[in-house]
N, C-alpha and C. Protein backbone atom coordinates (compact mmCIF):
# COMPACT_ATOMS: atom_id res chain seq x y z
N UNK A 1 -17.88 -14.89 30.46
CA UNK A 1 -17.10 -15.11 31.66
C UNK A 1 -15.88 -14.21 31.63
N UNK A 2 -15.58 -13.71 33.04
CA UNK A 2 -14.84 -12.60 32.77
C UNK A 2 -13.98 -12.61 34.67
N UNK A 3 -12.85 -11.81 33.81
CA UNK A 3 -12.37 -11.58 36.06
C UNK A 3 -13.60 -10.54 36.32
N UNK A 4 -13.89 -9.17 36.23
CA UNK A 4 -15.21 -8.79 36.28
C UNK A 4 -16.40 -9.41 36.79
N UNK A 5 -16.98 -10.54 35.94
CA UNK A 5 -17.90 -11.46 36.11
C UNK A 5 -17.60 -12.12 37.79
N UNK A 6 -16.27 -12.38 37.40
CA UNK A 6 -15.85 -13.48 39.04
C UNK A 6 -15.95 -12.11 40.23
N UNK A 7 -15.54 -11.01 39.85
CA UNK A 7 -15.18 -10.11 41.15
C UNK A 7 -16.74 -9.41 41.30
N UNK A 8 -17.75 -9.70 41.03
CA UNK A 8 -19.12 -9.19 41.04
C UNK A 8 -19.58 -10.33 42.01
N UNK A 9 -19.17 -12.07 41.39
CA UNK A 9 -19.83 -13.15 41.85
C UNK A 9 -18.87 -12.88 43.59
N UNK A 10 -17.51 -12.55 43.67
CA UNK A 10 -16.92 -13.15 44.60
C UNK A 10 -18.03 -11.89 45.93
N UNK A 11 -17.95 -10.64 45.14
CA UNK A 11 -18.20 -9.62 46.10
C UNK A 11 -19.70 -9.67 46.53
N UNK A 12 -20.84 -10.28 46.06
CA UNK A 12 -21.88 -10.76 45.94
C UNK A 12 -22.33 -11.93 46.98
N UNK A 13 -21.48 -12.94 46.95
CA UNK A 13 -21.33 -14.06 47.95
C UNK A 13 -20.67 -13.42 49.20
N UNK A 14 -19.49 -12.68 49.03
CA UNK A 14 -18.93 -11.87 50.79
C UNK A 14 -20.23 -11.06 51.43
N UNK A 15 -20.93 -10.32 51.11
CA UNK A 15 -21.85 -10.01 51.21
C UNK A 15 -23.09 -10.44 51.58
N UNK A 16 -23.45 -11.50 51.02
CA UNK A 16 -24.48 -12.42 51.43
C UNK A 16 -24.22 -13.45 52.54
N UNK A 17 -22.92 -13.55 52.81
CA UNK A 17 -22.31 -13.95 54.14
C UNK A 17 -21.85 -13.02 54.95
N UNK A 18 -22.56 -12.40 54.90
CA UNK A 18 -21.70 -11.09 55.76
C UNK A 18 -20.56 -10.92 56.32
N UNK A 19 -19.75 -11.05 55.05
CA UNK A 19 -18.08 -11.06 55.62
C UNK A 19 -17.91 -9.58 54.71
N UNK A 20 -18.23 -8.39 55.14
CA UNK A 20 -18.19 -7.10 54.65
C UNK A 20 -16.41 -6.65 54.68
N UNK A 21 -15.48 -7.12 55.91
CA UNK A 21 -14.51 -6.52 56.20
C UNK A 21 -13.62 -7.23 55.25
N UNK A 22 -13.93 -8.58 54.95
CA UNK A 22 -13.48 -9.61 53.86
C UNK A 22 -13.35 -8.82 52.49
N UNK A 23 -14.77 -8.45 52.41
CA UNK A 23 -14.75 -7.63 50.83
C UNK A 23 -14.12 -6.19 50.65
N UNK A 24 -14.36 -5.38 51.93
CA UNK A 24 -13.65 -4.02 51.70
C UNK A 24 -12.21 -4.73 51.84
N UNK A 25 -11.60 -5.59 52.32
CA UNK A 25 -10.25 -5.94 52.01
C UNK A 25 -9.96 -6.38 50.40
N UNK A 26 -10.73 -6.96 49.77
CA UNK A 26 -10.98 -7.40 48.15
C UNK A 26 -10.67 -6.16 47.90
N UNK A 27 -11.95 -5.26 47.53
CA UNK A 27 -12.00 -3.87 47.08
C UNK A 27 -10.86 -2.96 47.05
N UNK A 28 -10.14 -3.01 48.57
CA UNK A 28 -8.89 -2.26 48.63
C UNK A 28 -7.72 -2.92 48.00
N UNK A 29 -7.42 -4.14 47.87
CA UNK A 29 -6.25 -5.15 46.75
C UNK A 29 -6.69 -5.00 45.57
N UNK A 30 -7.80 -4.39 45.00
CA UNK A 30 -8.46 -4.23 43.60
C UNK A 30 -7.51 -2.82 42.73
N UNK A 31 -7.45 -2.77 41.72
CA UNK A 31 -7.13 -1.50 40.81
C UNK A 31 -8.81 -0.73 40.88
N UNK A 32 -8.38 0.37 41.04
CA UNK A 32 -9.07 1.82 40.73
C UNK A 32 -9.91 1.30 39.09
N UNK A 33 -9.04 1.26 38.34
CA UNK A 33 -9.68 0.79 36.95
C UNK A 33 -10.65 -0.09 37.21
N UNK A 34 -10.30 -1.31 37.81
CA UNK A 34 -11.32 -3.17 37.82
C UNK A 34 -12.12 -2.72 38.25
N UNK A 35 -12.05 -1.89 39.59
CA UNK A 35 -13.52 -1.78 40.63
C UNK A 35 -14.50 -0.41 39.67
N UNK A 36 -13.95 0.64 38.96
CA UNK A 36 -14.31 1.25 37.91
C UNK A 36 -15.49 0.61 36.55
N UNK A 37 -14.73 -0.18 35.98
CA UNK A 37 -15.04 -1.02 35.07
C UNK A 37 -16.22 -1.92 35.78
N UNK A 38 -16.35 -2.70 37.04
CA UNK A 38 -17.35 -3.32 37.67
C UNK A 38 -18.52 -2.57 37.83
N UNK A 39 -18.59 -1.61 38.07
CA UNK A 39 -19.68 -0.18 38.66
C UNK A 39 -20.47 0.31 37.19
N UNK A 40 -19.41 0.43 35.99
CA UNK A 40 -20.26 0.41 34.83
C UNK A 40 -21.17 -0.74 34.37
N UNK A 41 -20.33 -2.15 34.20
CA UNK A 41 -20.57 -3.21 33.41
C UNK A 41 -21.81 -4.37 34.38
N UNK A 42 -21.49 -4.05 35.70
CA UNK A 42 -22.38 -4.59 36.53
C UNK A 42 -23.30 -4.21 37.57
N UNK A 43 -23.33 -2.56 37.18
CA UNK A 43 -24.34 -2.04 38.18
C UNK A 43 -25.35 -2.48 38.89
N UNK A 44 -26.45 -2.31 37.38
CA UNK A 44 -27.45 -3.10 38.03
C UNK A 44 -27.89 -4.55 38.30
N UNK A 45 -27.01 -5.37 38.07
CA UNK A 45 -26.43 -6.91 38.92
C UNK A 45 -26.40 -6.70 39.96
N UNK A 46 -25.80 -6.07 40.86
CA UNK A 46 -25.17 -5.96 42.43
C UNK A 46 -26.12 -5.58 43.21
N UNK A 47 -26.03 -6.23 44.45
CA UNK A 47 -26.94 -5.50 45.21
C UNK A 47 -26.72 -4.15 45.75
N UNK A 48 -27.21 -3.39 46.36
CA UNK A 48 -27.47 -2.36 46.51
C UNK A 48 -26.16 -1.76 47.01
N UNK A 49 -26.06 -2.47 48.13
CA UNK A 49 -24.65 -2.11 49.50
C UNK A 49 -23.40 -2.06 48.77
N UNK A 50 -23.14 -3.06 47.82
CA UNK A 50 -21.92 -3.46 47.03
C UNK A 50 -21.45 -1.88 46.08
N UNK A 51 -22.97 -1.50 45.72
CA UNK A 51 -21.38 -0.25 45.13
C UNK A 51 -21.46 1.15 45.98
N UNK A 52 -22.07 1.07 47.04
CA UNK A 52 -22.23 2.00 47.54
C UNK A 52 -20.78 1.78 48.70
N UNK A 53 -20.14 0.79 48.84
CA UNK A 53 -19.33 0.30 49.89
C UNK A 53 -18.06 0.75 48.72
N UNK A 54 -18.16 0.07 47.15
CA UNK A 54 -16.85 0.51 46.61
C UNK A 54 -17.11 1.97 46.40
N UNK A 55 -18.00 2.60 46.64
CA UNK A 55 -17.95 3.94 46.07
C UNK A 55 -17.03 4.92 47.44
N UNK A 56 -17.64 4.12 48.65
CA UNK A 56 -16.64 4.48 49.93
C UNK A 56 -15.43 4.30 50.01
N UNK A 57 -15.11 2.67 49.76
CA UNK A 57 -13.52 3.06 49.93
C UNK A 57 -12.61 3.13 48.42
N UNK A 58 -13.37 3.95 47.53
CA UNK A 58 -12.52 4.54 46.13
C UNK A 58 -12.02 5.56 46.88
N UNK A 59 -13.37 6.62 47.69
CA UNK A 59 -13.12 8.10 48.35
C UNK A 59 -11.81 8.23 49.16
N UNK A 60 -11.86 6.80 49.82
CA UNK A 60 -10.84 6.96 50.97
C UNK A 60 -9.45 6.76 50.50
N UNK A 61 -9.29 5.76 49.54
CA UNK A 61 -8.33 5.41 49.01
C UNK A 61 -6.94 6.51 48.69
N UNK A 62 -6.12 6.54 49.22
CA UNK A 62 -4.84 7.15 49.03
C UNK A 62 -4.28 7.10 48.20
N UNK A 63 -3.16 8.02 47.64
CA UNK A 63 -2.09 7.13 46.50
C UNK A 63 -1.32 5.99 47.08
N UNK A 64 -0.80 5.54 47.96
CA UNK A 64 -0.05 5.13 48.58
C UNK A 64 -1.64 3.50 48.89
N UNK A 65 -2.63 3.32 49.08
CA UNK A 65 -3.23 2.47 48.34
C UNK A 65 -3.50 2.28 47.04
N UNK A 66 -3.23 2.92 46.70
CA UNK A 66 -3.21 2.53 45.33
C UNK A 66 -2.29 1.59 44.31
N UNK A 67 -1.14 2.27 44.98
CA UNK A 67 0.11 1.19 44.27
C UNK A 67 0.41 0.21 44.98
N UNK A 68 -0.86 -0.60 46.27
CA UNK A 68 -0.86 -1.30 47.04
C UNK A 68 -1.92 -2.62 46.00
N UNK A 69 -2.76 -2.29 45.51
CA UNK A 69 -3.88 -2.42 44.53
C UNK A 69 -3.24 -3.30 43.26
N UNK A 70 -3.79 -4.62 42.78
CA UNK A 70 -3.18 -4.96 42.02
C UNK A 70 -4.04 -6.34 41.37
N UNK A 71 -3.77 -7.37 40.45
CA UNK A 71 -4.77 -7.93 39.96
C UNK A 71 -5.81 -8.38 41.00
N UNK A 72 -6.81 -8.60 40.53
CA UNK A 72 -8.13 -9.45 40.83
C UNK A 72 -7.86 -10.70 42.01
N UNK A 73 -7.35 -11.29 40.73
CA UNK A 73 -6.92 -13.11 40.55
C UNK A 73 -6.25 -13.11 41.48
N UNK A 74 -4.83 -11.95 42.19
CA UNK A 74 -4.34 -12.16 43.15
C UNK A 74 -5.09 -12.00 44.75
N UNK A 75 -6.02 -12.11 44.68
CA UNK A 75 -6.84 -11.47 45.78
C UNK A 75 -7.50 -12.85 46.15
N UNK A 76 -7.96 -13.41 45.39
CA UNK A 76 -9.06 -14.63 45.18
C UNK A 76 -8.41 -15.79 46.64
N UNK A 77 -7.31 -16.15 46.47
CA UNK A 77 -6.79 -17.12 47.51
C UNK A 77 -7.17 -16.94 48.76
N UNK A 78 -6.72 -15.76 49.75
CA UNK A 78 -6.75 -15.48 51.19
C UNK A 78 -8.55 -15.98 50.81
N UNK A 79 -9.57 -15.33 50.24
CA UNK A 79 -11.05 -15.19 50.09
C UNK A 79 -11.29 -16.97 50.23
N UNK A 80 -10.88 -17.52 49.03
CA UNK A 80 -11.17 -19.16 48.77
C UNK A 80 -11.11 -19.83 49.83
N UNK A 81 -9.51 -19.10 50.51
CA UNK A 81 -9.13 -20.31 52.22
C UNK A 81 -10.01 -19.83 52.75
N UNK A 82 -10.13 -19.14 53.28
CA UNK A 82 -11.63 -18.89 54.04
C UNK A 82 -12.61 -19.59 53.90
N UNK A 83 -13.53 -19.41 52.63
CA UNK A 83 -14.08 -19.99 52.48
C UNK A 83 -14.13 -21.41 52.88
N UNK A 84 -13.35 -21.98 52.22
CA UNK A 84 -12.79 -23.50 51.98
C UNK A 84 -13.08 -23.98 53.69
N UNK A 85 -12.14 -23.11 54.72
CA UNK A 85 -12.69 -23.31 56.07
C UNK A 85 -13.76 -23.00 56.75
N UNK A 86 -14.57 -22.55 56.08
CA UNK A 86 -15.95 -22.26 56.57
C UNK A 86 -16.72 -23.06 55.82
N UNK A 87 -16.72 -23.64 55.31
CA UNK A 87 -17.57 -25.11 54.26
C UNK A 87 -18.30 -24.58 53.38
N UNK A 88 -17.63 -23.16 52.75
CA UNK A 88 -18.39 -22.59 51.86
C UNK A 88 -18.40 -22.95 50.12
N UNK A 89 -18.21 -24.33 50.21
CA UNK A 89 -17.43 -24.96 48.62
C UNK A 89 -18.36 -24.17 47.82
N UNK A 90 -19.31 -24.45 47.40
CA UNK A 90 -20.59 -23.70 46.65
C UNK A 90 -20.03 -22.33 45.83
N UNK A 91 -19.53 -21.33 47.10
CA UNK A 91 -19.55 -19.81 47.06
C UNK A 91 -18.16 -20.18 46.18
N UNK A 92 -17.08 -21.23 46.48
CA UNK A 92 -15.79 -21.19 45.65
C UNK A 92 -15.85 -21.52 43.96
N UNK A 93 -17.04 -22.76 44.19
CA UNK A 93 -17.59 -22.88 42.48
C UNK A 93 -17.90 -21.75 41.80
N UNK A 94 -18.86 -20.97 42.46
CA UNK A 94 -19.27 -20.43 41.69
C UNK A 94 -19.09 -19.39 41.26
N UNK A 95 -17.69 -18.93 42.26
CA UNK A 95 -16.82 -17.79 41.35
C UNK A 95 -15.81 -18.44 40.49
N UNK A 96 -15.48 -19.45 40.57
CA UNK A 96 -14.47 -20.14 39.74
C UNK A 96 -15.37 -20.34 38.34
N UNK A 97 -16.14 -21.10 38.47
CA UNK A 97 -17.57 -20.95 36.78
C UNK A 97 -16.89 -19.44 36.27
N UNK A 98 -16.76 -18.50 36.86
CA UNK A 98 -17.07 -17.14 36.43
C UNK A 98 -16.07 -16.78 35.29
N UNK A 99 -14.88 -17.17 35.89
CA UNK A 99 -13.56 -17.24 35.51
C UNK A 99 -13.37 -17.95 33.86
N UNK A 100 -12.52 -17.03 32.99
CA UNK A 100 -12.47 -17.60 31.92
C UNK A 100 -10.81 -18.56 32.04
N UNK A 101 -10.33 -18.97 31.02
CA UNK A 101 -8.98 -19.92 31.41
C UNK A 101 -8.14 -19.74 31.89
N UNK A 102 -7.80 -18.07 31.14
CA UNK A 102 -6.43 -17.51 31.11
C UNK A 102 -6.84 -17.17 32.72
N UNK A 103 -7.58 -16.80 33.41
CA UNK A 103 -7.48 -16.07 34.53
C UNK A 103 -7.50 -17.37 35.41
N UNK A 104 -7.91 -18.65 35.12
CA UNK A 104 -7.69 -19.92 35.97
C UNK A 104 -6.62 -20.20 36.13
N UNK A 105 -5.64 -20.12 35.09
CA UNK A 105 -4.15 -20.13 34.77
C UNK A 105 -3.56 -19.77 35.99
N UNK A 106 -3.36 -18.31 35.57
CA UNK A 106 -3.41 -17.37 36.96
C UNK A 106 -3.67 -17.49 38.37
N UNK A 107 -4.88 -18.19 38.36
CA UNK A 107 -5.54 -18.21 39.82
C UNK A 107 -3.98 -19.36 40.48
N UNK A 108 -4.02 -20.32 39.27
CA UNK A 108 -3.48 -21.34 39.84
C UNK A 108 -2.17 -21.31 40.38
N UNK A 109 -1.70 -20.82 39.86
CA UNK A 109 -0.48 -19.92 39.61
C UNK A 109 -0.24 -19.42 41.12
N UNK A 110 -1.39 -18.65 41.76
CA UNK A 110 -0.72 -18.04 42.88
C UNK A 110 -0.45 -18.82 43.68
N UNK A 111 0.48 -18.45 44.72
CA UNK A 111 0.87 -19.10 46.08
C UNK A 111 -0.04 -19.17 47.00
N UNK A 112 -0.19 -20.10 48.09
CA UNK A 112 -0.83 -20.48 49.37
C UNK A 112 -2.28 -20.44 49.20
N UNK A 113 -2.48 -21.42 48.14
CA UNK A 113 -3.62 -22.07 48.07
C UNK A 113 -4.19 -23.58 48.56
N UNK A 114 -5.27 -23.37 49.79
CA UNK A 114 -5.47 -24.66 50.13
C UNK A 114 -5.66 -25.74 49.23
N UNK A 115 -5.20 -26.95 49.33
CA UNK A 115 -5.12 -27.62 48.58
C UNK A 115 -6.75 -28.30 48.22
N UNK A 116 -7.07 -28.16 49.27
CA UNK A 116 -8.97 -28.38 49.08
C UNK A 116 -9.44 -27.56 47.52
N UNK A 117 -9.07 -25.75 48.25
CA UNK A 117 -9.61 -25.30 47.01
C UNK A 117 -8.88 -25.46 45.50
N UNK A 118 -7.38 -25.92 45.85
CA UNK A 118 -6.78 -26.70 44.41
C UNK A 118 -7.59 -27.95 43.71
N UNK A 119 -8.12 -28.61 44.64
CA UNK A 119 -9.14 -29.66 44.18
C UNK A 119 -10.68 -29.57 43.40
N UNK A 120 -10.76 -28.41 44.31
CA UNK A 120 -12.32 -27.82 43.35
C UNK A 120 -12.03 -26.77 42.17
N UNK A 121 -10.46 -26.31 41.97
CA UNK A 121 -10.41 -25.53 40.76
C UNK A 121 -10.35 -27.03 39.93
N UNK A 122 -9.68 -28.16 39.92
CA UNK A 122 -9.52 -28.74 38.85
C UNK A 122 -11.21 -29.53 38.56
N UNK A 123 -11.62 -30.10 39.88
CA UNK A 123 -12.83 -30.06 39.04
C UNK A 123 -14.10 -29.20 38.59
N UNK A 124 -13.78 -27.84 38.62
CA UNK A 124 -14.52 -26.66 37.69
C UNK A 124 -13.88 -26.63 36.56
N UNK A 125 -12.64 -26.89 36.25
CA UNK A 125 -11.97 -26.92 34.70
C UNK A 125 -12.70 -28.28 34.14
N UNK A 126 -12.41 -29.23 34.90
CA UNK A 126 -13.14 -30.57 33.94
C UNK A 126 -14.57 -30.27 33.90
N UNK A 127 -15.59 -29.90 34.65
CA UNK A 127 -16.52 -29.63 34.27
C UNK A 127 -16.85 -28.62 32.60
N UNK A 128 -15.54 -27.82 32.87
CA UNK A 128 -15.99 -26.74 31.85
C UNK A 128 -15.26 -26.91 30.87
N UNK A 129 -14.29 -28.17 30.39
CA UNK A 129 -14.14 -29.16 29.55
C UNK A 129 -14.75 -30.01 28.84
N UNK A 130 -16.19 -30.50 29.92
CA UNK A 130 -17.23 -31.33 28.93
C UNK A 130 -18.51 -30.07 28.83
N UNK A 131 -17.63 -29.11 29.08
CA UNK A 131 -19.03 -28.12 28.06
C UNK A 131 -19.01 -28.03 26.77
């Protein structure tokens, strides 16, 4: 379990819901490095579109996006509320599973998180407590 692991699962589920503009917004809040590191470690995991879409907007990417670009974990919230309002609980588990502690920490950590999806992070930690 890895942020990696979660940003493969999160970009995987945007995709399969066809919320594409959702994920090139992910992709563009991502570091050059993470979305780098994803393209090696999870190539052939992803479906097809997924790195051919980060391979587009790496090209486009500016300096001036770039130092726009920043953790993972901070990205995850705006994605979750969404979700969370579209009754997508499922798609929120199962990037949260993905997630190791320290990056739950984190998640939790950020600001303007529906409190719904505050409810399903704590019960993915207790679940992954009686593992």
């Amino acid at each position: 379990m890895s942020s990696l692991d979660a940003l493969a699962e999160t970009l995987r589920q945007l995709f399969e819901a066809r919320q594409e503009r959702l994920a090139e917004r992910l992709i563009d809040r991502c570091t050059r490095s993470a979305l780098t590191d994803l393209m090696v470690s999870h190539y052939h995991r992803l479906p097809n579109r997924i790195p051919y879409v980060i391979r587009q907007r790496l090209h486009r990417r500016n300096a001036e996006g770039e130092k726009k670009a920043g953790l993972f974990i901070a990205t995850l919230p705006p994605v979750f509320n969404t979700w969370c309002n579209e009754g997508r609980r499922a798609a929120i588990r199962s990037v949260l599973r993905e997630l190791d502690d320290a990056d739950m920490v984190q998640l939790s950590a950020q600001p303007k998180i529906d409190p719904e999806v505050a409810s399903i992070m704590r019960e993915v930690l207790v679940y992954k407590m009686g593992d």
